[in-house]
N, C-alpha and C. Protein backbone atom coordinates (compact mmCIF):
# COMPACT_ATOMS: atom_id res chain seq x y z
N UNK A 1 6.53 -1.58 10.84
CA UNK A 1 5.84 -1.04 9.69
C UNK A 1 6.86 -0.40 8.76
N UNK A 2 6.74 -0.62 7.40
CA UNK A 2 7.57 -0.12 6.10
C UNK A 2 7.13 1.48 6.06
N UNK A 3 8.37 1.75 5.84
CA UNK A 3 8.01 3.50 5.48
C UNK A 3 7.17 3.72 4.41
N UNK A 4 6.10 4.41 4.31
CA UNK A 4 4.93 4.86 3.41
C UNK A 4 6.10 5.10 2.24
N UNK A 5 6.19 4.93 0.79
CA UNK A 5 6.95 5.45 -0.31
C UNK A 5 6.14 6.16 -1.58
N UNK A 6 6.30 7.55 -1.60
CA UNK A 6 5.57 8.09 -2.39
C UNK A 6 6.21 8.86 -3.31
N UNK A 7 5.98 9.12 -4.39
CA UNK A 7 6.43 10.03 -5.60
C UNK A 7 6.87 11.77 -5.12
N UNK A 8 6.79 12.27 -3.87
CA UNK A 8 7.00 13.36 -3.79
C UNK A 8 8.68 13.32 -2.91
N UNK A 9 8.89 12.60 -2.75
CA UNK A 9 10.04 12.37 -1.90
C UNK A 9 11.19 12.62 -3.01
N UNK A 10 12.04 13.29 -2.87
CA UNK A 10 13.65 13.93 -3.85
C UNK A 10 14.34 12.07 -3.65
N UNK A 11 14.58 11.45 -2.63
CA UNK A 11 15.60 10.21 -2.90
C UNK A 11 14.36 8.75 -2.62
N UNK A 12 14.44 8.31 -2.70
CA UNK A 12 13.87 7.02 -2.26
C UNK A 12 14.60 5.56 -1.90
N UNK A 13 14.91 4.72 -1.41
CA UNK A 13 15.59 3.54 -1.66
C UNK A 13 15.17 2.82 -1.84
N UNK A 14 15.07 1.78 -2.77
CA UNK A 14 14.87 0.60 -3.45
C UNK A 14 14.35 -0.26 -2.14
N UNK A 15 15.18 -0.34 -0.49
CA UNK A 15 14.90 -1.39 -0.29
C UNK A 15 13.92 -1.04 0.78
N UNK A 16 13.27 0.70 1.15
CA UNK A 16 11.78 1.26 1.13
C UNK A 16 10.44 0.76 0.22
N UNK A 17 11.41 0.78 -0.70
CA UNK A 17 9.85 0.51 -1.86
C UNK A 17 9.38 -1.58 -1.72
N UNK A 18 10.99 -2.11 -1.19
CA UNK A 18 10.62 -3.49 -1.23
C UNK A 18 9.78 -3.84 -0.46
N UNK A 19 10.15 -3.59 0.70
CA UNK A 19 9.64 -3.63 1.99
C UNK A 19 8.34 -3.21 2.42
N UNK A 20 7.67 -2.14 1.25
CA UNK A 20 7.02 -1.52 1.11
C UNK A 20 5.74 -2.39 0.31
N UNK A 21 6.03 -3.23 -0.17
CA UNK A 21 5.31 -3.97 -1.32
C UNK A 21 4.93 -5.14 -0.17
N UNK A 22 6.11 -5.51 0.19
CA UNK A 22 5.61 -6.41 0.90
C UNK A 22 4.65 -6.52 2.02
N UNK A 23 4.62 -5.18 2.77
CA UNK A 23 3.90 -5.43 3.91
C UNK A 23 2.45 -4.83 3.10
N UNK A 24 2.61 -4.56 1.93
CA UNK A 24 1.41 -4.49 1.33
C UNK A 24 0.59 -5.87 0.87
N UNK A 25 1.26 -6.49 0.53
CA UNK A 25 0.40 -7.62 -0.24
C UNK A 25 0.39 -8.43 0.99
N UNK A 26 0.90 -8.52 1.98
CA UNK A 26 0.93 -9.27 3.58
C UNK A 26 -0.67 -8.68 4.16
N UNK A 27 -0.69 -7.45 3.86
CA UNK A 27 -2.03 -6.90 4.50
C UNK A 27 -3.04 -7.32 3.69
N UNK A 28 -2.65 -7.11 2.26
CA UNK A 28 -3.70 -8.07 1.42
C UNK A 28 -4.46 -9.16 1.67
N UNK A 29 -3.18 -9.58 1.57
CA UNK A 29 -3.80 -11.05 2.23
C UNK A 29 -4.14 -11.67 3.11
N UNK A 30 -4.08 -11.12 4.36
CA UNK A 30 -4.88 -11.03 6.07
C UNK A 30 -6.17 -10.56 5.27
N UNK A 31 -6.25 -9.32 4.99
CA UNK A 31 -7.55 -8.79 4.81
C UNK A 31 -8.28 -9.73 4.12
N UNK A 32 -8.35 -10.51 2.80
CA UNK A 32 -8.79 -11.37 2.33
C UNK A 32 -9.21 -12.21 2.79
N UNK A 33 -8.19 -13.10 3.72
CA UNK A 33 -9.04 -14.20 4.27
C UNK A 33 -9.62 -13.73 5.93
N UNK A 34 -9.27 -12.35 6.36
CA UNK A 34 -10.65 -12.14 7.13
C UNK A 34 -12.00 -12.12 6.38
N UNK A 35 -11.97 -11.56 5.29
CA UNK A 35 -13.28 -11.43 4.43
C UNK A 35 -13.73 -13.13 4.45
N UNK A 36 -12.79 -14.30 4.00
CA UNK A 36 -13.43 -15.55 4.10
C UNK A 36 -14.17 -15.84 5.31
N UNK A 37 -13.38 -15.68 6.39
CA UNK A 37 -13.93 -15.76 7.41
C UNK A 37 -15.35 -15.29 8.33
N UNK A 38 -15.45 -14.05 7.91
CA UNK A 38 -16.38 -13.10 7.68
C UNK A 38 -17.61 -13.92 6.86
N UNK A 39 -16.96 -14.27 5.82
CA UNK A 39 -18.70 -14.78 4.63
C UNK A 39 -18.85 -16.41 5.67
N UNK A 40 -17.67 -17.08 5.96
CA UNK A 40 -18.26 -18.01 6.81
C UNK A 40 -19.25 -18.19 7.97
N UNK A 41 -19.24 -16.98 8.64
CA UNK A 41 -19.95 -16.47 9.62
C UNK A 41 -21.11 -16.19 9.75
N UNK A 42 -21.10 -15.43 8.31
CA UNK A 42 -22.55 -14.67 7.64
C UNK A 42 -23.13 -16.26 7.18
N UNK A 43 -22.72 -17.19 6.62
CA UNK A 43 -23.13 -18.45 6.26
C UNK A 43 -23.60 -19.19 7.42
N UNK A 44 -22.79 -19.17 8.79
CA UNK A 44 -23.68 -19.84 10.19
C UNK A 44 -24.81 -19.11 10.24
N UNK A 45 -24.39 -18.15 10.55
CA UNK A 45 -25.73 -17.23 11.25
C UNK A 45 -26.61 -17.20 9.89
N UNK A 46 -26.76 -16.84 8.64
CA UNK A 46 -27.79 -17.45 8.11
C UNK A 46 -28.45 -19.20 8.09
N UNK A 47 -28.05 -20.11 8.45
CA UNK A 47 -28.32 -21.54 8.90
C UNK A 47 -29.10 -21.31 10.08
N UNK A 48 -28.53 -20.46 11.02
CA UNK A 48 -29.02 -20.27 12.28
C UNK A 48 -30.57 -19.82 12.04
N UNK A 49 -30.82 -18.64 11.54
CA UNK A 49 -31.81 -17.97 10.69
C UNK A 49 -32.81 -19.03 10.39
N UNK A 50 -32.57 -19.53 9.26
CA UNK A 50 -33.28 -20.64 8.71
C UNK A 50 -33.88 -21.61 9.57
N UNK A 51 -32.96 -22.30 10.54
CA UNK A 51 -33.12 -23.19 11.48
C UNK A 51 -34.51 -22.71 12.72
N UNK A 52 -34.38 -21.78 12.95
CA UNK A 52 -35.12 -20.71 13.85
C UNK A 52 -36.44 -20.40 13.40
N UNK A 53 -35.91 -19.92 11.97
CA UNK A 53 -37.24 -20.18 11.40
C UNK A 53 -38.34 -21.41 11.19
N UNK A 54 -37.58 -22.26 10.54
CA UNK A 54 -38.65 -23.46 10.54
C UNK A 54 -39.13 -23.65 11.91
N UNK A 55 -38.06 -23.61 12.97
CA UNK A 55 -38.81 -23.84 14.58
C UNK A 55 -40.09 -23.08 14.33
N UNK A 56 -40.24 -21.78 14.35
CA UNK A 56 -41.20 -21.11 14.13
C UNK A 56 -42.56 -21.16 13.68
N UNK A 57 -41.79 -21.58 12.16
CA UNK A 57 -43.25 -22.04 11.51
C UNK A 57 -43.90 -23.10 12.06
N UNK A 58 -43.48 -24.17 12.96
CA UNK A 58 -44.11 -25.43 13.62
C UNK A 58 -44.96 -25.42 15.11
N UNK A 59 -44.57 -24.24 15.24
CA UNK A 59 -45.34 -23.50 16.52
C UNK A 59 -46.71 -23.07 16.18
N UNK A 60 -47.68 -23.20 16.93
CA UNK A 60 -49.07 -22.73 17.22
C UNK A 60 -48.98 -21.09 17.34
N UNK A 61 -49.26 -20.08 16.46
CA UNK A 61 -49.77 -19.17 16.80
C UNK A 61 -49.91 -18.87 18.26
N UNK A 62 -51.39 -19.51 18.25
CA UNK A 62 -51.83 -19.00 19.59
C UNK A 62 -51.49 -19.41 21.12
N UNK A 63 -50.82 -20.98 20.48
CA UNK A 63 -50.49 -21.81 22.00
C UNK A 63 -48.96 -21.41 22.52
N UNK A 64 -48.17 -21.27 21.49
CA UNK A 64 -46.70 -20.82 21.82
C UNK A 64 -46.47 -19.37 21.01
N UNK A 65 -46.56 -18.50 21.39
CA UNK A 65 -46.64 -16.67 21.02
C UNK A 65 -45.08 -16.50 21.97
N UNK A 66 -45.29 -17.09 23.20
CA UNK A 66 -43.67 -17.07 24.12
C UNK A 66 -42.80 -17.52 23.15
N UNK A 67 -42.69 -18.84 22.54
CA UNK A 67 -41.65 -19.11 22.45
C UNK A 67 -41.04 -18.14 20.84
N UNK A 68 -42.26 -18.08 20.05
CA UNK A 68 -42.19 -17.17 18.93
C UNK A 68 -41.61 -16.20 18.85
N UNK A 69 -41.89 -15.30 19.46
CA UNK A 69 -41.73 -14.03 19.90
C UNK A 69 -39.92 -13.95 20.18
N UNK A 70 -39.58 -15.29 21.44
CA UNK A 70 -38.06 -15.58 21.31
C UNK A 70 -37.57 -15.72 20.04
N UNK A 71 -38.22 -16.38 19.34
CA UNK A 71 -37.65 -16.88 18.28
C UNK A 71 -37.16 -15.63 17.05
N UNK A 72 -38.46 -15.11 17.28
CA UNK A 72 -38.29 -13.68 16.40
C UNK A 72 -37.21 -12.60 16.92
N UNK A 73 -37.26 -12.43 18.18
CA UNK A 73 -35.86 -11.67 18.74
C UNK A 73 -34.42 -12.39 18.36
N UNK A 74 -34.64 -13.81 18.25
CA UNK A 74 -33.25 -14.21 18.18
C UNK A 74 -32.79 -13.96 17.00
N UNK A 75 -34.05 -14.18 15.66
CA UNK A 75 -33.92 -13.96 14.41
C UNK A 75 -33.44 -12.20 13.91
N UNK A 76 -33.72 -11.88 14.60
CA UNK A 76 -33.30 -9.96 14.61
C UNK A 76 -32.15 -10.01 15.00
N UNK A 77 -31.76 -10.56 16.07
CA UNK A 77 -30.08 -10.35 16.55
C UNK A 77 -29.36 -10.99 15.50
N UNK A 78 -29.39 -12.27 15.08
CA UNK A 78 -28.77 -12.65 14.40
C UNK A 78 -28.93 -11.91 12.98
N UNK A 79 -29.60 -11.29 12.23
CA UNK A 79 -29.96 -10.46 11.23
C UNK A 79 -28.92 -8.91 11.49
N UNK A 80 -28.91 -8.83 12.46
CA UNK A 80 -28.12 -7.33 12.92
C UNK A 80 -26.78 -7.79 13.20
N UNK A 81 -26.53 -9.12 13.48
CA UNK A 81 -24.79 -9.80 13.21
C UNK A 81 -24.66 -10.12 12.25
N UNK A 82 -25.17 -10.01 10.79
CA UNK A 82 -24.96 -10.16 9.96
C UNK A 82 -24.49 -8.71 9.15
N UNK A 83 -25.56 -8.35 9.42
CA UNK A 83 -25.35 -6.40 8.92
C UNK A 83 -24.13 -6.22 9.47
N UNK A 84 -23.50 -6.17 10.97
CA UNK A 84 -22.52 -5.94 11.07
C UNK A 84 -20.97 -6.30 10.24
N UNK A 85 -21.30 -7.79 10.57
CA UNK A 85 -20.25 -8.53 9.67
C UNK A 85 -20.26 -7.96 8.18
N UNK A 86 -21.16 -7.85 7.69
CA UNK A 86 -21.06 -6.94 5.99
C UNK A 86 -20.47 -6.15 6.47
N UNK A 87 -20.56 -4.90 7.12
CA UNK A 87 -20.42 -3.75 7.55
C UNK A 87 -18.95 -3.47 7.31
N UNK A 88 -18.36 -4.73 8.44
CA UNK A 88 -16.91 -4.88 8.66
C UNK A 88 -16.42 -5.42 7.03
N UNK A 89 -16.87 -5.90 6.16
CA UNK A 89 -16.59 -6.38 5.11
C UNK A 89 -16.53 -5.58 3.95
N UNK A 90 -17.16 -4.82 3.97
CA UNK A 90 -17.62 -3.68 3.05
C UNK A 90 -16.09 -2.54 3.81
N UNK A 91 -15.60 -2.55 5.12
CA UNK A 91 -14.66 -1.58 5.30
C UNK A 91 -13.17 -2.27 5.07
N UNK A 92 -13.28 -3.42 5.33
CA UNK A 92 -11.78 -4.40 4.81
C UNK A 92 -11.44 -4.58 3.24
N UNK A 93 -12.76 -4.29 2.68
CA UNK A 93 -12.92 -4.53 0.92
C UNK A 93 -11.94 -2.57 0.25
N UNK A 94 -12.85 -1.92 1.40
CA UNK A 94 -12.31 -0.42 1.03
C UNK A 94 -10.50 -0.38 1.24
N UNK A 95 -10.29 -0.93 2.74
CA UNK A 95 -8.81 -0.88 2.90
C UNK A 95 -7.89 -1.71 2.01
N UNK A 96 -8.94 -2.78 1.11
CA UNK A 96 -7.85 -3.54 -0.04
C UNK A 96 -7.82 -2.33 -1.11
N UNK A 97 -8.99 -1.75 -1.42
CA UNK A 97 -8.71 -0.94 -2.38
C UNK A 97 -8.04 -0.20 -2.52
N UNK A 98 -7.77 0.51 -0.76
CA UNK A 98 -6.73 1.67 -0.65
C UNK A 98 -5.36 1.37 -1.04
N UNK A 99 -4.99 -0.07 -0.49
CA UNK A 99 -3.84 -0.63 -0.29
C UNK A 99 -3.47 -0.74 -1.75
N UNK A 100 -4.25 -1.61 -2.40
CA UNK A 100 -3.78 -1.43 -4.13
C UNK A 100 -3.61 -0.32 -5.37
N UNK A 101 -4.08 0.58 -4.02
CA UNK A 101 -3.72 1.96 -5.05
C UNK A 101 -2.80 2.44 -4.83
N UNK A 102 -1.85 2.17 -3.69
CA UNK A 102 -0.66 2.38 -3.57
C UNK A 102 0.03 1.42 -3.97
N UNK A 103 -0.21 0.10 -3.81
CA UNK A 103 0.92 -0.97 -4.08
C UNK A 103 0.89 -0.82 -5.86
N UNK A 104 0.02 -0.92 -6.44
CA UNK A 104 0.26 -0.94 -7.61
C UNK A 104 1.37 -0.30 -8.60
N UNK A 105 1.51 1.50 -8.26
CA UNK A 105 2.15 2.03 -8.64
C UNK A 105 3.80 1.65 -8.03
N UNK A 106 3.80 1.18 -6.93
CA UNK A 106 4.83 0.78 -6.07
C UNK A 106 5.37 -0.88 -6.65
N UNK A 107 4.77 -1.37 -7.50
CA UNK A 107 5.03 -2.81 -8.08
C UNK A 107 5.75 -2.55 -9.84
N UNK A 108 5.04 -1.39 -10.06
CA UNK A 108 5.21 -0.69 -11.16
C UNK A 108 6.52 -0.40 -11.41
N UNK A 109 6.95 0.92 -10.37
CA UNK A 109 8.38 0.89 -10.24
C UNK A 109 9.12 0.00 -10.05
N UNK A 110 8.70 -0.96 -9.13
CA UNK A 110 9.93 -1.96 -8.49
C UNK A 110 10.38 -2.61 -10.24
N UNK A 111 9.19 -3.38 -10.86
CA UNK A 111 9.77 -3.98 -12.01
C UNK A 111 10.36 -3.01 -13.13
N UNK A 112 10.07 -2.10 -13.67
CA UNK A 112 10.77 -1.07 -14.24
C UNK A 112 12.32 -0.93 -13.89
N UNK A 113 12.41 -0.78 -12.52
CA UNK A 113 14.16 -0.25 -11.72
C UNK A 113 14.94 -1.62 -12.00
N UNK A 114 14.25 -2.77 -11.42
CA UNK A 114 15.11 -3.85 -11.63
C UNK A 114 16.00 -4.34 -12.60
N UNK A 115 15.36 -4.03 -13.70
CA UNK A 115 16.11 -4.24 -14.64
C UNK A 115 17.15 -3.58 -15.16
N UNK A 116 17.58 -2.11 -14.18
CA UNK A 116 18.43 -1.02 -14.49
C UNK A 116 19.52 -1.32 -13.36
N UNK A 117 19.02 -1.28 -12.47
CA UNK A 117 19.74 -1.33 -11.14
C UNK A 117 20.54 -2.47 -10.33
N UNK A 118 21.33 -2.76 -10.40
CA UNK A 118 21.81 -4.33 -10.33
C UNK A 118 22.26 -4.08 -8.74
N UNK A 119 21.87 -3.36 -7.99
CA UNK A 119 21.85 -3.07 -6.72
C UNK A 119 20.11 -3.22 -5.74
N UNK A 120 19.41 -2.78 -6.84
CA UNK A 120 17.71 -3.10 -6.50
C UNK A 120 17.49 -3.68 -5.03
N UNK A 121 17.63 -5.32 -5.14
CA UNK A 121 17.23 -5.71 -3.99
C UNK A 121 18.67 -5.23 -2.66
N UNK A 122 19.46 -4.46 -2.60
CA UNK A 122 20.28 -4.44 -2.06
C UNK A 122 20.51 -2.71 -1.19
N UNK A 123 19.80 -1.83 -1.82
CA UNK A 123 19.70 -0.62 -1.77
C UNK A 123 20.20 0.31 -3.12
N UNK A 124 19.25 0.44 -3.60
CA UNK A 124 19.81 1.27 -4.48
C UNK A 124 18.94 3.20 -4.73
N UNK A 125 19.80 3.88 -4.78
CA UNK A 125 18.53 5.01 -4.88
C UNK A 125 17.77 5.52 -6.00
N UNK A 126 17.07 6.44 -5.89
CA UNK A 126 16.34 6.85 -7.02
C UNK A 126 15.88 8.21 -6.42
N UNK A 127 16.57 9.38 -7.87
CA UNK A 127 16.31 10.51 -7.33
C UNK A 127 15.52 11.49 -8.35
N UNK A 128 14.46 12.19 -7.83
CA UNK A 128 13.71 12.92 -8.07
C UNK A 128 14.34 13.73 -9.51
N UNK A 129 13.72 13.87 -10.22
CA UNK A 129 14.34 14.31 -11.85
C UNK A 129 14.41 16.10 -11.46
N UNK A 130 13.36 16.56 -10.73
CA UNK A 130 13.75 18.18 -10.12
C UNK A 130 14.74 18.21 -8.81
N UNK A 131 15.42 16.98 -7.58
CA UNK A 131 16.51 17.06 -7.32
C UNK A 131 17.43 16.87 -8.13
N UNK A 132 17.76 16.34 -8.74
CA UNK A 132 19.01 15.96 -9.71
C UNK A 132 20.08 16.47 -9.90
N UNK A 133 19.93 18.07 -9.83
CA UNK A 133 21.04 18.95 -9.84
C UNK A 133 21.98 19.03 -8.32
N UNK A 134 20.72 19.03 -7.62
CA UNK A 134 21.25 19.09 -6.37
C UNK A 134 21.81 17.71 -5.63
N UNK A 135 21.72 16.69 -5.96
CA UNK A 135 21.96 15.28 -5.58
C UNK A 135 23.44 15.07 -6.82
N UNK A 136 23.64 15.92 -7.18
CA UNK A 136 24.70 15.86 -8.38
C UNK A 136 25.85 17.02 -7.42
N UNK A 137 25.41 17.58 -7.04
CA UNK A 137 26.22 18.44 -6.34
C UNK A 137 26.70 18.09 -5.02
N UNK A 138 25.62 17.15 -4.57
CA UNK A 138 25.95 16.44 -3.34
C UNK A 138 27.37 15.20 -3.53
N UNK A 139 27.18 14.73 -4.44
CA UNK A 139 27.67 13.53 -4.85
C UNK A 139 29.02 13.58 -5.48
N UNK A 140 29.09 15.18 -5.85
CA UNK A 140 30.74 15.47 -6.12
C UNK A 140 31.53 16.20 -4.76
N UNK A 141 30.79 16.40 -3.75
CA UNK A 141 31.82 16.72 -2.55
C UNK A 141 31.37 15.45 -2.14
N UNK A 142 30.40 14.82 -1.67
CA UNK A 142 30.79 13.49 -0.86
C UNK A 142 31.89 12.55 -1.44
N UNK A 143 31.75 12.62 -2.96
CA UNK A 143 33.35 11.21 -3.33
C UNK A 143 34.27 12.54 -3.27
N UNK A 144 34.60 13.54 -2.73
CA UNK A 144 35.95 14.21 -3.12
C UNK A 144 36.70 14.78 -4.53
N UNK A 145 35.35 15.22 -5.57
CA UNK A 145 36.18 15.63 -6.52
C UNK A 145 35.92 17.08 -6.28
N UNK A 146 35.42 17.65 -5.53
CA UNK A 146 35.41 18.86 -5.34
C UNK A 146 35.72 19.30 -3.47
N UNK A 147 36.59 19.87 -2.84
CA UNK A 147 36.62 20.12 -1.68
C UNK A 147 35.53 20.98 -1.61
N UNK A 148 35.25 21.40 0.29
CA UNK A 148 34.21 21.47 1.03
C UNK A 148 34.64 22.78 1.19
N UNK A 149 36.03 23.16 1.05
CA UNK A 149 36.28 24.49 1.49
C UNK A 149 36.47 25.66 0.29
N UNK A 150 35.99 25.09 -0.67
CA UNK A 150 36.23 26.09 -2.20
C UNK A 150 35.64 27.47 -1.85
N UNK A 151 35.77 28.14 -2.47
CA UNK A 151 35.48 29.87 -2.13
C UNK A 151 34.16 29.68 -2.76
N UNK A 152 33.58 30.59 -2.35
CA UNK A 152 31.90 30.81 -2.83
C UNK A 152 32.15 31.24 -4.26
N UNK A 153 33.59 32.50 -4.66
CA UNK A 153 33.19 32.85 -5.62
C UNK A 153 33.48 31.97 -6.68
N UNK A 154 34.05 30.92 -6.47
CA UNK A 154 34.39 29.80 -7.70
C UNK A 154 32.92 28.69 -7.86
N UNK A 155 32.60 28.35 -5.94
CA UNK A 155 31.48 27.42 -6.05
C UNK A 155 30.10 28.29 -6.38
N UNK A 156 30.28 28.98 -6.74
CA UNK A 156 28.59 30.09 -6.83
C UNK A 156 28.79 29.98 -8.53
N UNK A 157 30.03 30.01 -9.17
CA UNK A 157 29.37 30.11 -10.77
C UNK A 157 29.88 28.05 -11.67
N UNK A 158 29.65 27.41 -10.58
CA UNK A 158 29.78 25.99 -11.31
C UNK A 158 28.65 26.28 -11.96
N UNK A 159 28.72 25.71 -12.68
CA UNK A 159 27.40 24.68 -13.97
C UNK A 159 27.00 23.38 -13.14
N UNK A 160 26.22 23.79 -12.24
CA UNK A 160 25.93 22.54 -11.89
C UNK A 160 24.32 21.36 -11.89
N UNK A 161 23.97 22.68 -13.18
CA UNK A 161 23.23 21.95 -13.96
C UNK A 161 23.53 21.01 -15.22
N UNK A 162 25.04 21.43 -15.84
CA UNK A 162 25.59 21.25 -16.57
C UNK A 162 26.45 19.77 -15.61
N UNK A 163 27.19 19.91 -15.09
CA UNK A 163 27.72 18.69 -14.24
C UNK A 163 26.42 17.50 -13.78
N UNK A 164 24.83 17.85 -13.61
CA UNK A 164 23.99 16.84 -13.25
C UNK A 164 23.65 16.48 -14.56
N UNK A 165 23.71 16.85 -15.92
CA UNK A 165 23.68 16.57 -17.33
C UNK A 165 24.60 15.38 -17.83
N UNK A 166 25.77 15.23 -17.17
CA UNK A 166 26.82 14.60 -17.33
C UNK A 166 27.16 13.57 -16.26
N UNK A 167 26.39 13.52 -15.21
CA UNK A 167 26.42 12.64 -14.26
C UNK A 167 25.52 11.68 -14.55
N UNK A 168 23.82 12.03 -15.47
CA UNK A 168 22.95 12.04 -15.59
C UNK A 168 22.75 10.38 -16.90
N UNK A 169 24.01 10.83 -17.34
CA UNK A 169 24.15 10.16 -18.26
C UNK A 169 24.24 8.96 -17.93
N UNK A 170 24.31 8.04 -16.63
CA UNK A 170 25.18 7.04 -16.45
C UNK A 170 23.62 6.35 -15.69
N UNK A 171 22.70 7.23 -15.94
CA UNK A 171 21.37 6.70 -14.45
C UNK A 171 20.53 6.66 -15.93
N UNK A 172 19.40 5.97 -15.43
CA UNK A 172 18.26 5.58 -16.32
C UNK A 172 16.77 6.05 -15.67
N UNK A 173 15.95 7.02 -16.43
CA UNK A 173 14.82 7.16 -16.19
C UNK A 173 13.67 6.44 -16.04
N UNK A 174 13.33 6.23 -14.85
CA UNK A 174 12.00 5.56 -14.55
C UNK A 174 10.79 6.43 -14.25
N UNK A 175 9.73 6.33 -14.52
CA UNK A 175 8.35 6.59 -14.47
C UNK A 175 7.84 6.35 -12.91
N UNK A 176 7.77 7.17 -11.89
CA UNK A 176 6.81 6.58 -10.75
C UNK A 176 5.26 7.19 -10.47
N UNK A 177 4.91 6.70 -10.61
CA UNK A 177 3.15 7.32 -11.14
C UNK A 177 2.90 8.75 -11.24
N UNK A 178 3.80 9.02 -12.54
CA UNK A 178 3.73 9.95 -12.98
C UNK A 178 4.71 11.23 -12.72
N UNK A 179 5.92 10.63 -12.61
CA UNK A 179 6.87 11.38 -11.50
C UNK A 179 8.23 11.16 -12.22
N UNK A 180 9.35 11.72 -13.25
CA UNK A 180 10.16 10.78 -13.02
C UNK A 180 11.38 10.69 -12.25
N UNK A 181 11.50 9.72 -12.08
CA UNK A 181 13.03 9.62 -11.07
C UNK A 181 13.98 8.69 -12.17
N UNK A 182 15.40 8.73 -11.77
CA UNK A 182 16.75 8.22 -11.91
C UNK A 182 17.19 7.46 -11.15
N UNK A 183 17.63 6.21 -11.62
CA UNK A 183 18.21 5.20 -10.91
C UNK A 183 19.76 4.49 -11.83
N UNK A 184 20.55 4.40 -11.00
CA UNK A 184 21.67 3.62 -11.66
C UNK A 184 21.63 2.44 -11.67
């Protein structure tokens, strides 16, 4: 299973959100053609119905009440496998809905980033527009332009809102339902 990818997360990776799409529209589309399968079913067992019925109507009242009576129980069961099968159909219809309310916004981004990110299908990140400062600060001791051992009193008055301003410059703002993040 793909990691859930949501707008509250500070980093995300590109190849979360892919992976993410995909096992979405994969579930889509199971769910869908269980639903075919499902109305096929509901289509026997109504034949069945019908079939049962006419038996019915060709019966004597009074001479065959036995076999009627079967007939009418069978017609109830099969009537209550039908309800079910909706039942189940009506809850696979809800889980597409759920699913597209996430994938959507998640299809949203993907095409938006692509066109920024020439890393996209490969890993690329995207960071939260309120981390930014701090993923800017990360990103100048991890490449080494700043050592790990600087004194507090020099690293306590950086601008390092001012340094994620200028880092900032080089990433492109994307929209994630309603969120924005930065991607290079």
């Amino acid at each position: 299973m793909a990691n859930e990818v949501d707008n509250s997360e500070d980093v995300i990776d590109s190849r979360d959100v892919i992976a993410r799409i995909d096992e979405l529209e994969s579930d889509i589309e199971g769910w869908e053609e269980d639903i075919g399968e499902h109305q096929n079913e509901i289509i026997e067992l109504e034949s069945e119905i019908v079939s049962k019925e006419n038996d019915s109507s060709e019966l004597d009242d009074d001479l065959n009440a036995f076999e009627i009576d079967e007939l009418s129980n069978d017609i109830e069961s099969l009537q209550s496998d039908i309800d079910s099968i909706e039942n189940n159909i009506s809850i696979i219809r809800n889980d597409i809905t759920t699913a597209e309310e996430e994938l959507n916004p998640l299809k949203e981004l993907a095409s938006d980033c692509e066109g920024y990110a020439d890393d996209w299908l490969h890993g690329e990140g995207l960071i939260r527009d309120t981390y930014f400062t701090e993923y800017a600060k990360e990103l100048v001791l991890d490449i080494g332009d700043l050592p790990y051992n600087l004194p507090g009193y020099i690293e306590n008055n950086i601008d390092w809102k001012g340094v994620a301003d200028d880092i900032q410059m080089d990433y492109t703002s994307v929209d994630f339902d309603g969120i924005e993040y930065w991607v290079r």
